[in-house]
Protein backbone atom coordinates (compact mmCIF):
# COMPACT_ATOMS: atom_id res chain seq x y z
CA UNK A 1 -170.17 83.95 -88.65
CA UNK A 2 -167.10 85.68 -90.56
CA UNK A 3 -168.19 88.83 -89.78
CA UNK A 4 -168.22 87.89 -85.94
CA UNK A 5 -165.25 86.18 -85.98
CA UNK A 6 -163.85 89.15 -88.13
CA UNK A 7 -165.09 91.18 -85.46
CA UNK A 8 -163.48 89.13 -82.98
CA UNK A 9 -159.94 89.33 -84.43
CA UNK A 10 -160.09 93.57 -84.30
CA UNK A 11 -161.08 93.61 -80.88
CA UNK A 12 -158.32 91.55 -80.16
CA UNK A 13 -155.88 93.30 -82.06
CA UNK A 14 -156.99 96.59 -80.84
CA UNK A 15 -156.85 95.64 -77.06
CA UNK A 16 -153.33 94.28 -77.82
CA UNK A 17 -152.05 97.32 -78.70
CA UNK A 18 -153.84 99.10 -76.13
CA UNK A 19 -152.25 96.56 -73.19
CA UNK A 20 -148.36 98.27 -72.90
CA UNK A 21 -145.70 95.19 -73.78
CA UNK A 22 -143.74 93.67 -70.81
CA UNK A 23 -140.33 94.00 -71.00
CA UNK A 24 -138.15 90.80 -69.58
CA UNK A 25 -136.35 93.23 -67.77
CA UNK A 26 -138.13 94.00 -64.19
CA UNK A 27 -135.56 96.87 -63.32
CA UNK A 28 -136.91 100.05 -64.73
CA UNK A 29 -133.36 102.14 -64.80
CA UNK A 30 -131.61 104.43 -67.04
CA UNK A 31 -127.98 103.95 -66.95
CA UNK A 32 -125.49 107.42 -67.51
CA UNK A 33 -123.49 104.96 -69.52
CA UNK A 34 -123.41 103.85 -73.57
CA UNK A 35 -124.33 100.22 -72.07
CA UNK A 36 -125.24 98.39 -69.37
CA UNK A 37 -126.57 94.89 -68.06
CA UNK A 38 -127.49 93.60 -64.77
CA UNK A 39 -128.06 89.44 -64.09
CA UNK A 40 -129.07 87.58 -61.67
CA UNK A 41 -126.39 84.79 -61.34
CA UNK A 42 -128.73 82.47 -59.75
CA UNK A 43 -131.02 81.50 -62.44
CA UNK A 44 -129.15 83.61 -64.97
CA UNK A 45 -132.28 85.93 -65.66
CA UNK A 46 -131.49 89.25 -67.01
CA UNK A 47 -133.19 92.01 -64.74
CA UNK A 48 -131.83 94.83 -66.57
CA UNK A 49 -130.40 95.91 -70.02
CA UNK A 50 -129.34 99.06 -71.91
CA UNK A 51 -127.51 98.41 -75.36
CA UNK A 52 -126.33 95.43 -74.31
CA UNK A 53 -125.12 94.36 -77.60
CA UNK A 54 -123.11 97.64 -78.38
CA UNK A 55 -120.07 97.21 -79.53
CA UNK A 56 -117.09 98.84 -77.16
CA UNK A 57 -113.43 98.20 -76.67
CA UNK A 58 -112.97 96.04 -73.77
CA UNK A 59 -110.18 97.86 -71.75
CA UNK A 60 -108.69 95.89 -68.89
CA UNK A 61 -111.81 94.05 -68.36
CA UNK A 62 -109.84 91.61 -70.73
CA UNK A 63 -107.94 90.61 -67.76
CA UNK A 64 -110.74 88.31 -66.69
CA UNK A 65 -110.45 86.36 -69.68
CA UNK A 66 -106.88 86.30 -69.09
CA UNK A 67 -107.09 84.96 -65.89
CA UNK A 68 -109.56 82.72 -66.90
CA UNK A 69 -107.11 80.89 -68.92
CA UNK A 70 -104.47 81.16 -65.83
CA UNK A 71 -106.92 79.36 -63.54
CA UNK A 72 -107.46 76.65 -66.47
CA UNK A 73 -103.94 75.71 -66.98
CA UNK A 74 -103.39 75.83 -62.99
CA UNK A 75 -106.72 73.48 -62.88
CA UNK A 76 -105.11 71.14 -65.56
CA UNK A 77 -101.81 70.55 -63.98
CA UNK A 78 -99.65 72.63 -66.76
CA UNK A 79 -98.90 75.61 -64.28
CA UNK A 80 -99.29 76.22 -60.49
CA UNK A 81 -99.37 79.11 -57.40
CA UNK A 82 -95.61 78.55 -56.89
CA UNK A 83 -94.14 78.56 -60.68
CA UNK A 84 -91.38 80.96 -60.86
CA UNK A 85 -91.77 82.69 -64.07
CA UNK A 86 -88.89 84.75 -65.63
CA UNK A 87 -89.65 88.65 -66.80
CA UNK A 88 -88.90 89.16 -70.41
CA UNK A 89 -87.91 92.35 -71.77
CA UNK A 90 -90.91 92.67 -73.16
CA UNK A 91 -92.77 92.19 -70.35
CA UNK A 92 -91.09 94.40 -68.20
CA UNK A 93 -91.51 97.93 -70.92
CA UNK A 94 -94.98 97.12 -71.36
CA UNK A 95 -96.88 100.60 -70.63
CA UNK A 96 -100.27 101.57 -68.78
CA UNK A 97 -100.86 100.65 -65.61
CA UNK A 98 -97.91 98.59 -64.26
CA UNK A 99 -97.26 96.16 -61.09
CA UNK A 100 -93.37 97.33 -61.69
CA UNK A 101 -91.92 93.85 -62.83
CA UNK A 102 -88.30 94.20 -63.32
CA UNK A 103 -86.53 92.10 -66.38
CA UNK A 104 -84.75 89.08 -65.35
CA UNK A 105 -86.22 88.59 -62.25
CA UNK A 106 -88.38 85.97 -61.28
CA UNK A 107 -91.96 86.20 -59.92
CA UNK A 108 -94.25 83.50 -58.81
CA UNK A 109 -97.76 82.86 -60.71
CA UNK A 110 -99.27 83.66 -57.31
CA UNK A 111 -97.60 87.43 -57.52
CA UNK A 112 -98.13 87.59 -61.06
CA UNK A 113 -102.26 86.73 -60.20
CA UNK A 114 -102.36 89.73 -57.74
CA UNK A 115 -100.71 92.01 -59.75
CA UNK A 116 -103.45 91.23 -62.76
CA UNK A 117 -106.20 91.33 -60.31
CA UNK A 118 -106.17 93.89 -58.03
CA UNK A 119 -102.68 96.39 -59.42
CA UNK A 120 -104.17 95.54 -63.31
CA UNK A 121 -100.69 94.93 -64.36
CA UNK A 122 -100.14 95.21 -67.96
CA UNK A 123 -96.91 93.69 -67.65
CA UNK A 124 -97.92 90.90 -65.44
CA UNK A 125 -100.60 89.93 -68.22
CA UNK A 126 -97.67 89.72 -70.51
CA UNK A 127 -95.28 87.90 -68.24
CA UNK A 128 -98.26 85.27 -67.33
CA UNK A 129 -98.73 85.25 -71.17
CA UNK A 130 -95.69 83.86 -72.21
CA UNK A 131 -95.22 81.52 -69.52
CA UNK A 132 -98.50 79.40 -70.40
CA UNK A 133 -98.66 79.54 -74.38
CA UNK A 134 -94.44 80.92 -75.05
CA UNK A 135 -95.62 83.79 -76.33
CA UNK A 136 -97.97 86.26 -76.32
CA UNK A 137 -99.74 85.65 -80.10
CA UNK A 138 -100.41 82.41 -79.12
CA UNK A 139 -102.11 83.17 -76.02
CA UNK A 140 -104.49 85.56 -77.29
CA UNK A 141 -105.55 82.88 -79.73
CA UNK A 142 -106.16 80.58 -76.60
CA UNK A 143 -108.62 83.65 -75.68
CA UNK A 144 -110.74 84.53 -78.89
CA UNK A 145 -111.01 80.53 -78.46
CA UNK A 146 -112.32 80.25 -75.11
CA UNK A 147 -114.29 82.94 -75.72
CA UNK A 148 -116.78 81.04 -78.39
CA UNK A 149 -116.61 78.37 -76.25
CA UNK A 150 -118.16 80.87 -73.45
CA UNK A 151 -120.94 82.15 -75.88
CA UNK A 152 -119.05 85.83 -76.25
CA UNK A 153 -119.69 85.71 -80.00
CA UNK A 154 -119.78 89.50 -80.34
CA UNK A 155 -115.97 89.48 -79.02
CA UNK A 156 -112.46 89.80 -80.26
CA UNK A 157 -109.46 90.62 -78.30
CA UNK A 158 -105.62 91.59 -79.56
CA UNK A 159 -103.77 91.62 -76.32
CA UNK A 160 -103.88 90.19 -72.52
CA UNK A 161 -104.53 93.05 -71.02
CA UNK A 162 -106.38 95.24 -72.97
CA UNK A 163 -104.48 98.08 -73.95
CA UNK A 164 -105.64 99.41 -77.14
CA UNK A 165 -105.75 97.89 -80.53
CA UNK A 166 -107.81 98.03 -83.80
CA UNK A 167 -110.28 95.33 -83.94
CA UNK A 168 -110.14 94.67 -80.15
CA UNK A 169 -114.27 95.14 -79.36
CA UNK A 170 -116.79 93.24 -76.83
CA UNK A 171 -119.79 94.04 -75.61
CA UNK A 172 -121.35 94.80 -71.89
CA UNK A 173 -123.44 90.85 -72.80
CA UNK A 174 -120.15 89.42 -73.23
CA UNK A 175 -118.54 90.60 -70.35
CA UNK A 176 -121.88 89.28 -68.23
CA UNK A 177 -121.50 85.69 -69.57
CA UNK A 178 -117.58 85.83 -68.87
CA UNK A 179 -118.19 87.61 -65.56
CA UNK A 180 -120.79 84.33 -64.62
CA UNK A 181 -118.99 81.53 -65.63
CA UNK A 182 -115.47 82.57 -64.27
CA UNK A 183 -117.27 83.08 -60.56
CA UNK A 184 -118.54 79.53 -61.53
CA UNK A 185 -115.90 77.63 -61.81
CA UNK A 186 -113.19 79.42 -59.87
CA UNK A 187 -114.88 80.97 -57.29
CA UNK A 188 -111.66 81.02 -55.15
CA UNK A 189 -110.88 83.67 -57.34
CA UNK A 190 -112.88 86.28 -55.46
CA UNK A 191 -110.51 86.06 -52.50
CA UNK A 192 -107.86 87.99 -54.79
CA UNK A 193 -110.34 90.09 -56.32
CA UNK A 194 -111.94 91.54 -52.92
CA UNK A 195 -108.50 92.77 -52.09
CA UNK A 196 -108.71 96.68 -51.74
CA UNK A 197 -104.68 96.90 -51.72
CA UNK A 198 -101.59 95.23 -52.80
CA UNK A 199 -98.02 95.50 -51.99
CA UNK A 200 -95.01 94.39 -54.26
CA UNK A 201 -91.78 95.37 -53.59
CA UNK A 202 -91.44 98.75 -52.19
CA UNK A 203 -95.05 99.80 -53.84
CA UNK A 204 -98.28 99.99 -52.62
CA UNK A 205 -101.34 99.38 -54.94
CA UNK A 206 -105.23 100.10 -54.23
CA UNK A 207 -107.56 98.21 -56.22
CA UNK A 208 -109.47 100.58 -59.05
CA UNK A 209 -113.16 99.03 -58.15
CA UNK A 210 -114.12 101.66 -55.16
CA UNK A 211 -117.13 99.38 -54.57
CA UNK A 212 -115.15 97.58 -52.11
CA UNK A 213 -115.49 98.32 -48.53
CA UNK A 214 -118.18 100.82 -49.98
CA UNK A 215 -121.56 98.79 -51.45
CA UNK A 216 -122.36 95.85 -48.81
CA UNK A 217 -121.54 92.64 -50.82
CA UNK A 218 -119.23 93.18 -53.58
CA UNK A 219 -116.52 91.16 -53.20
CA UNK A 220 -115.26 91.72 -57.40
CA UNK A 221 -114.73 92.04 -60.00
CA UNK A 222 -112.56 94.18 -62.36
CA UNK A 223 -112.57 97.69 -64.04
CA UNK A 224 -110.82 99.16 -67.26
CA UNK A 225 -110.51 102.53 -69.24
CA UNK A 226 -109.71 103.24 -72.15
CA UNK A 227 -109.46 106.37 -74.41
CA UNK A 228 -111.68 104.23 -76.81
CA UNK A 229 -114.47 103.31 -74.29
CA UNK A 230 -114.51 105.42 -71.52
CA UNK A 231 -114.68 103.79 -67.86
CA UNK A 232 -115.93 100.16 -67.51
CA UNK A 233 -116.55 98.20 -64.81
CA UNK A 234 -117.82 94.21 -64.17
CA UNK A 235 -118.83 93.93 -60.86
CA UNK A 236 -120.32 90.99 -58.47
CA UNK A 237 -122.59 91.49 -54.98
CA UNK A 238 -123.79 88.77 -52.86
CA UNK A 239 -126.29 89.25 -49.72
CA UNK A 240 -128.65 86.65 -48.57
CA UNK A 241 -127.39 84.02 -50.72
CA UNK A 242 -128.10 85.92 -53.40
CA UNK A 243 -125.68 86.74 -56.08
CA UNK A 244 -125.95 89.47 -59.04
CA UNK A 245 -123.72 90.77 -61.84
CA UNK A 246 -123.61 93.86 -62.89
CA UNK A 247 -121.72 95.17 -66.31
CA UNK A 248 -121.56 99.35 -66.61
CA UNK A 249 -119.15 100.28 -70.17
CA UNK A 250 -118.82 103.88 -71.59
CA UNK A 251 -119.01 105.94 -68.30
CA UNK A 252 -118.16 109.50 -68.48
CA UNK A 253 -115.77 109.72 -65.27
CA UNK A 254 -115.04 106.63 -62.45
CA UNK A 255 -117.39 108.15 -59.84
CA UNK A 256 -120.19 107.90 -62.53
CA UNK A 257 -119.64 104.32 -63.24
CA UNK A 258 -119.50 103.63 -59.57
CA UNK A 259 -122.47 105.00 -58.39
CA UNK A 260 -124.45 103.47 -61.51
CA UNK A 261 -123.12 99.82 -60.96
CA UNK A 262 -124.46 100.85 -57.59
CA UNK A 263 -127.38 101.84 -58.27
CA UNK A 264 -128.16 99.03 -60.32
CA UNK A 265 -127.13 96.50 -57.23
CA UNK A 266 -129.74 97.95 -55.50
CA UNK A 267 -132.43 97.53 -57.90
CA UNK A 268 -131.03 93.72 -58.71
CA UNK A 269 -131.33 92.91 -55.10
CA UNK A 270 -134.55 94.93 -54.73
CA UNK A 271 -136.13 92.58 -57.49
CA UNK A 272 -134.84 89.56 -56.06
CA UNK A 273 -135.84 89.78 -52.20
CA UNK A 274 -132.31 90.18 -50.98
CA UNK A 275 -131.61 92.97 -48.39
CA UNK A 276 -131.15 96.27 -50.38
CA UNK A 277 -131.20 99.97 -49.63
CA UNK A 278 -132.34 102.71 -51.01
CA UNK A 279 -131.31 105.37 -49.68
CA UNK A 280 -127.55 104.08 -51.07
CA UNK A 281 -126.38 103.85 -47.88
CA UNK A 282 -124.27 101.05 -45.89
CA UNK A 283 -127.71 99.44 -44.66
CA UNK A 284 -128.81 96.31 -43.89
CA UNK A 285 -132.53 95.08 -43.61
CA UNK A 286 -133.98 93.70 -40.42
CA UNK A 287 -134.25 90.16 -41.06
CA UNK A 288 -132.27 88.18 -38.57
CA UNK A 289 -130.84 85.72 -41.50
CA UNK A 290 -129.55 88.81 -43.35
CA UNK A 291 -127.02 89.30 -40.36
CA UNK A 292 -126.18 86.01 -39.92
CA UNK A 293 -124.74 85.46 -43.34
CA UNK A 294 -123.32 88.85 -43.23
CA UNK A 295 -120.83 87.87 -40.08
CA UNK A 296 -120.67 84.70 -42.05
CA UNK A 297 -119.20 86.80 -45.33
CA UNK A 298 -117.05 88.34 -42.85
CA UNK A 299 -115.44 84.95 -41.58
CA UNK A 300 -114.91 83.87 -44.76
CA UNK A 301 -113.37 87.15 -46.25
CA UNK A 302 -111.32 87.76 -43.59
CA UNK A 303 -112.47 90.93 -43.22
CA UNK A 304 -114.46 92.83 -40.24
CA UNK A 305 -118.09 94.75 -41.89
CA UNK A 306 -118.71 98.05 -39.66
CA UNK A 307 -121.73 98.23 -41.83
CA UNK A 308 -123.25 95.10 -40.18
CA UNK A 309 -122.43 96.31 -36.47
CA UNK A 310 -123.49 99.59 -37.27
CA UNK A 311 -126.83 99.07 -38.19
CA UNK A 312 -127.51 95.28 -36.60
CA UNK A 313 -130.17 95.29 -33.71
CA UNK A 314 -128.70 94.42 -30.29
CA UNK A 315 -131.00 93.51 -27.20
CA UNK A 316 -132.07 96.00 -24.72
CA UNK A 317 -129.21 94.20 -21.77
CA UNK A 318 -126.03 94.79 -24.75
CA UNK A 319 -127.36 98.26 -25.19
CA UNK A 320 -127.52 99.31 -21.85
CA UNK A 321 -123.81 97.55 -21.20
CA UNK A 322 -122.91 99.25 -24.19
CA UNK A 323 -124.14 102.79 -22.41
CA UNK A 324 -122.11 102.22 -19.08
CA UNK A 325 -119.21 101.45 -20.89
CA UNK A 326 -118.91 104.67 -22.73
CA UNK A 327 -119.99 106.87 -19.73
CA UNK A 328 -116.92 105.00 -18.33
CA UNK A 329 -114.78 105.75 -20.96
CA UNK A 330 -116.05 109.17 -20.90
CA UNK A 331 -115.30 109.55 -17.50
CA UNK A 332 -111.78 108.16 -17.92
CA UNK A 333 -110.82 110.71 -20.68
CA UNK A 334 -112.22 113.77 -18.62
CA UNK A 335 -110.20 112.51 -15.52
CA UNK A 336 -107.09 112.55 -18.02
CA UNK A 337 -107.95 115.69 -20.30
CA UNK A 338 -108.62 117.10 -16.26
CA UNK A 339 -112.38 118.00 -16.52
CA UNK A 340 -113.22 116.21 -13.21
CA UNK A 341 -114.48 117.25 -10.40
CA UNK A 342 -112.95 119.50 -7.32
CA UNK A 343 -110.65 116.55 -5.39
CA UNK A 344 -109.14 115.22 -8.41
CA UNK A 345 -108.42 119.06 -9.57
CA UNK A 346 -106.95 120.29 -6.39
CA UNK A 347 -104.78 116.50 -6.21
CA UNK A 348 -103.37 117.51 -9.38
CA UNK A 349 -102.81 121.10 -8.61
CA UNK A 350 -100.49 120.37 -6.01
CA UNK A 351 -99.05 117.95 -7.86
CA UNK A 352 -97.94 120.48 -9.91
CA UNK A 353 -97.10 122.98 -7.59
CA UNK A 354 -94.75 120.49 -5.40
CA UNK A 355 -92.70 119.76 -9.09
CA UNK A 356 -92.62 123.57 -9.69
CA UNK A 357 -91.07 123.83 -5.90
CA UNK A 358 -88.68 120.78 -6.10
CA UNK A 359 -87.64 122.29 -9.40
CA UNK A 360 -87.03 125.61 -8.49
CA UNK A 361 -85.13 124.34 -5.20
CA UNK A 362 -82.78 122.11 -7.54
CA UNK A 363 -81.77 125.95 -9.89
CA UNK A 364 -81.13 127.54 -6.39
CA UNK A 365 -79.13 125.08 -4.69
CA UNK A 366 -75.35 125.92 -5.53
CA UNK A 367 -73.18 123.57 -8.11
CA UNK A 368 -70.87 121.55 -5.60
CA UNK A 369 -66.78 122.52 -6.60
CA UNK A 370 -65.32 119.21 -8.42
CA UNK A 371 -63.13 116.36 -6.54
CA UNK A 372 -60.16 118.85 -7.99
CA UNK A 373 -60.80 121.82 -6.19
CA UNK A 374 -61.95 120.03 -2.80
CA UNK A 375 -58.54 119.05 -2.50
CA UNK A 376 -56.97 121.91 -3.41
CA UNK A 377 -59.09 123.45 -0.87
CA UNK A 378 -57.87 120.88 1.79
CA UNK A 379 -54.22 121.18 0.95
CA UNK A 380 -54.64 124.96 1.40
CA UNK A 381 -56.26 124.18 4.66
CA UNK A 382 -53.50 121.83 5.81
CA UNK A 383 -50.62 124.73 4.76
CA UNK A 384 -49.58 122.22 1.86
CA UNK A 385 -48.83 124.02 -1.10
CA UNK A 386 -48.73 122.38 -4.46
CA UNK A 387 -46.18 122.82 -7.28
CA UNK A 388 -47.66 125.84 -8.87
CA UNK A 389 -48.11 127.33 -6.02
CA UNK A 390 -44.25 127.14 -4.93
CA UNK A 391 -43.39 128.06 -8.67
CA UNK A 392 -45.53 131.33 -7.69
CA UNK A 393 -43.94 132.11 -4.60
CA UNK A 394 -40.64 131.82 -5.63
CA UNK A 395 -41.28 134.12 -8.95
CA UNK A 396 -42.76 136.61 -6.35
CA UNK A 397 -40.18 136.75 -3.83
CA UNK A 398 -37.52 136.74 -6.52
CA UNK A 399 -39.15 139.99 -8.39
CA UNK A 400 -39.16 141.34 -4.85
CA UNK A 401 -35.47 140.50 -4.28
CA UNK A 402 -34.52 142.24 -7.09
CA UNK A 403 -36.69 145.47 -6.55
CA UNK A 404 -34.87 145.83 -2.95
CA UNK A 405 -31.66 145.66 -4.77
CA UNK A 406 -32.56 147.82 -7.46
CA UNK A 407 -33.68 150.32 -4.58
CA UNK A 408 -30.90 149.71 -2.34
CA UNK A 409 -28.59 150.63 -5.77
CA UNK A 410 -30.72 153.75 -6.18
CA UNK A 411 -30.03 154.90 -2.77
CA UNK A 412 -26.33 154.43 -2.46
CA UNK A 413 -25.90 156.37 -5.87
CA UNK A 414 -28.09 159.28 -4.56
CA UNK A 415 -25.83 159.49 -1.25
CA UNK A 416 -22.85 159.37 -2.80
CA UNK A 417 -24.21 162.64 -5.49
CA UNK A 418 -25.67 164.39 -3.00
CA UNK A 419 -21.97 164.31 -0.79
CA UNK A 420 -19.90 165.60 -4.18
CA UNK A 421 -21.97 168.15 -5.12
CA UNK A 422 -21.88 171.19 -2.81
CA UNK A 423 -24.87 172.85 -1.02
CA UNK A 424 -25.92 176.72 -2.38
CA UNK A 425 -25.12 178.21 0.69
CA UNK A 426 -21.29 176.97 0.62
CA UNK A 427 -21.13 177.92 -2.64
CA UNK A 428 -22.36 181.76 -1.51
CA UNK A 429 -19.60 181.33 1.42
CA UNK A 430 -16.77 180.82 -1.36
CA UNK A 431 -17.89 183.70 -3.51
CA UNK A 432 -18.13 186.07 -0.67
CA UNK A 433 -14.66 185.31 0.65
């Protein structure tokens, strides 16, 4: 009997090894990144890891935690949307990516929650800082605090927002668990985060996470970079009532971590039923519920999705309106561009020609004289002459006057010479005699 059940225990051993071991993780991926993690926020299952639990500075993924705190005291009655809070010096020279807070001015919490969000404000992480705990040390003890009480026990943080300091470390886990419960329990919050711009002032921000308006569903969360880290992103898709986290650190470039926390959306809705594609495409799947809670999304976001028009179904009768009305439009723009047919060519051609005609008649006809000269003209007519005309005539006739006397005066003197001096022949008549 030992020797049986001896024999028993190899067998099992050996077919144990033999049988490969079953990850928890259903996704089979292999991030370009030093860590990754993808969760399903419904049931909180993990469907994907890669060093996880690597240490990596946290960039300005901090912000979440930051706003975390923002949302708190707002929840708790110690701050709210319409607080005016005052820009300290410090605030305002705070470097890296800015919002452009000015010192002593005043911003609301409101501004101050856009600027963290979607601009990644440095200095509005500082300003917000100071207004809830006084000052910024005591704040980021508020953090390292809320995170244990989160579960991020493999975190530290130095500053609001991120920028870089020893000792300042977290891990892609972390961020996940952060990333979950601050959807949880302000889920408002994604109306700010989904913004793909933001203006204050004079300047014009777009939001860093290019998986907006790009992957169907993502409506958040938040990047970072750091010289430290490389590029990190935490970002949040929903389709189908369906919602997944995904948390990409250490990327080589931003197009790298986009298209992985892409790629890993996919695969997360992929696993969980929930319309995917995967040809990483805007693409929807067939199902008649998928479309209705994507035009619900759009309601709620405020936003139109082309994607969801584009590639939506329509009946046979829609289509075939849909045809007529672009021949018509069609039709309209050749009639304007003037690729119609024969009649409306030769309309238009005389069109043109009786403008060219009218045109040319206007250039020919002669300028009419001005109200000035008509009556001149009329005075002339009548034998009225005007003051410069007299002042003409008498100049004239007096130069003429005196040329008759000067000629008159000529002509006496020559008479009067030419009856002193003798002829040549008298003077011959004198010699001779």
């Amino acid at each position: 009997m030992q020797r049986k059940k001896q024999f028993v225990c190899v067998v099992l051993l050996f077919s144990f090894c033999l049988v490969p071991q079953i990850s928890t993780a259903a996704v089979n991926q292999h991030v370009n990144a030093r860590s990754a993690i993808l969760l399903d926020m419904e049931n909180g299952r993990v469907l994907f890891e890669q060093n996880a639990d690597h240490l990596i500075a946290p960039a300005s993924i901090t912000k979440l935690l930051t706003l975390y705190l923002v949302f708190e005291a707002i929840e708790l009655g110690q701050s709210s949307l319409s607080d005016k809070v005052e820009v300290s010096r410090r605030a305002a020279s705070t470097g890296g990516s800015r919002m452009g807070l000015r010192a002593r001015t005043f911003v609301t919490v409101e501004e101050l929650i856009k600027g963290i969000a979607v601009v990644s404000g440095n200095d509005a992480c500082v300003a917000v800082a100071e207004h809830i705990s006084g000052n910024v040390e005591r704040f980021v003890k508020r953090m390292n605090a809320k995170a244990r009480d989160l579960g991020m026990n493999n975190s530290h943080f130095m500053t609001p927002n991120g920028l870089p300091a020893n000792g300042q470390v977290t891990t892609a886990r972390d961020i996940a668990r952060l990333s979950a419960a601050y959807i949880r329990r302000f889920p408002e919050a994604l109306a700010i985060h989904s913004m793909q711009s933001y203006t204050y002032g004079r300047r014009s921000h777009h939001n860093a996470n290019r998986l907006l308006g790009k992957c169907p569903g993502v409506d958040g969360l938040k990047t970072g970079f750091v010289c430290a880290s490389g590029y990190n992103i935490s970002a949040t898709a929903r389709r189908n009532h369906t919602r997944i986290i995904v948390v990409v650190m250490g990327a080589r470039n931003p197009q790298i971590r986009c298209s992985e926390a892409e790629r890993l959306i996919e695969a997360g809705f992929r696993e969980t039923g929930a319309p995917y594609n995967d040809l990483k495409s805007v693409a929807l799947s067939t199902n008649p519920h998928c479309k209705t809670h994507w035009a619900d999304a759009a309601k709620k976001s405020g936003k139109r999705n082309n994607t969801a028009r584009a590639h939506a179904k329509l009946p046979e009768k829609k289509l075939a309106s849909k045809g007529r009305k672009r021949t018509e439009s069609s039709k309209e723009s050749r009639v304007r561009k003037g690729k119609t047919h024969s009649r409306q060519a030769s309309a238009d051609i005389k069109c043109k020609e009786v403008a060219k005609k009218s045109k040319h008649a206007e250039r020919q006809q002669p300028q009419q004289p001005s109200p000035n000269a008509q009556r001149a003209v009329a005075r002339q007519a009548a034998g009225v002459k005007s003051g410069a005309a007299k002042a003409k005539t008498s100049r004239s006739s007096g130069t003429k006057s005196a040329r008759r006397n000067k000629e008159n005066a000529n002509t006496a003197a020559a008479k009067k010479n030419h009856k002193e001096v003798p002829h040549a022949h008298d003077l011959k008549k004198k010699a001779k005699g």
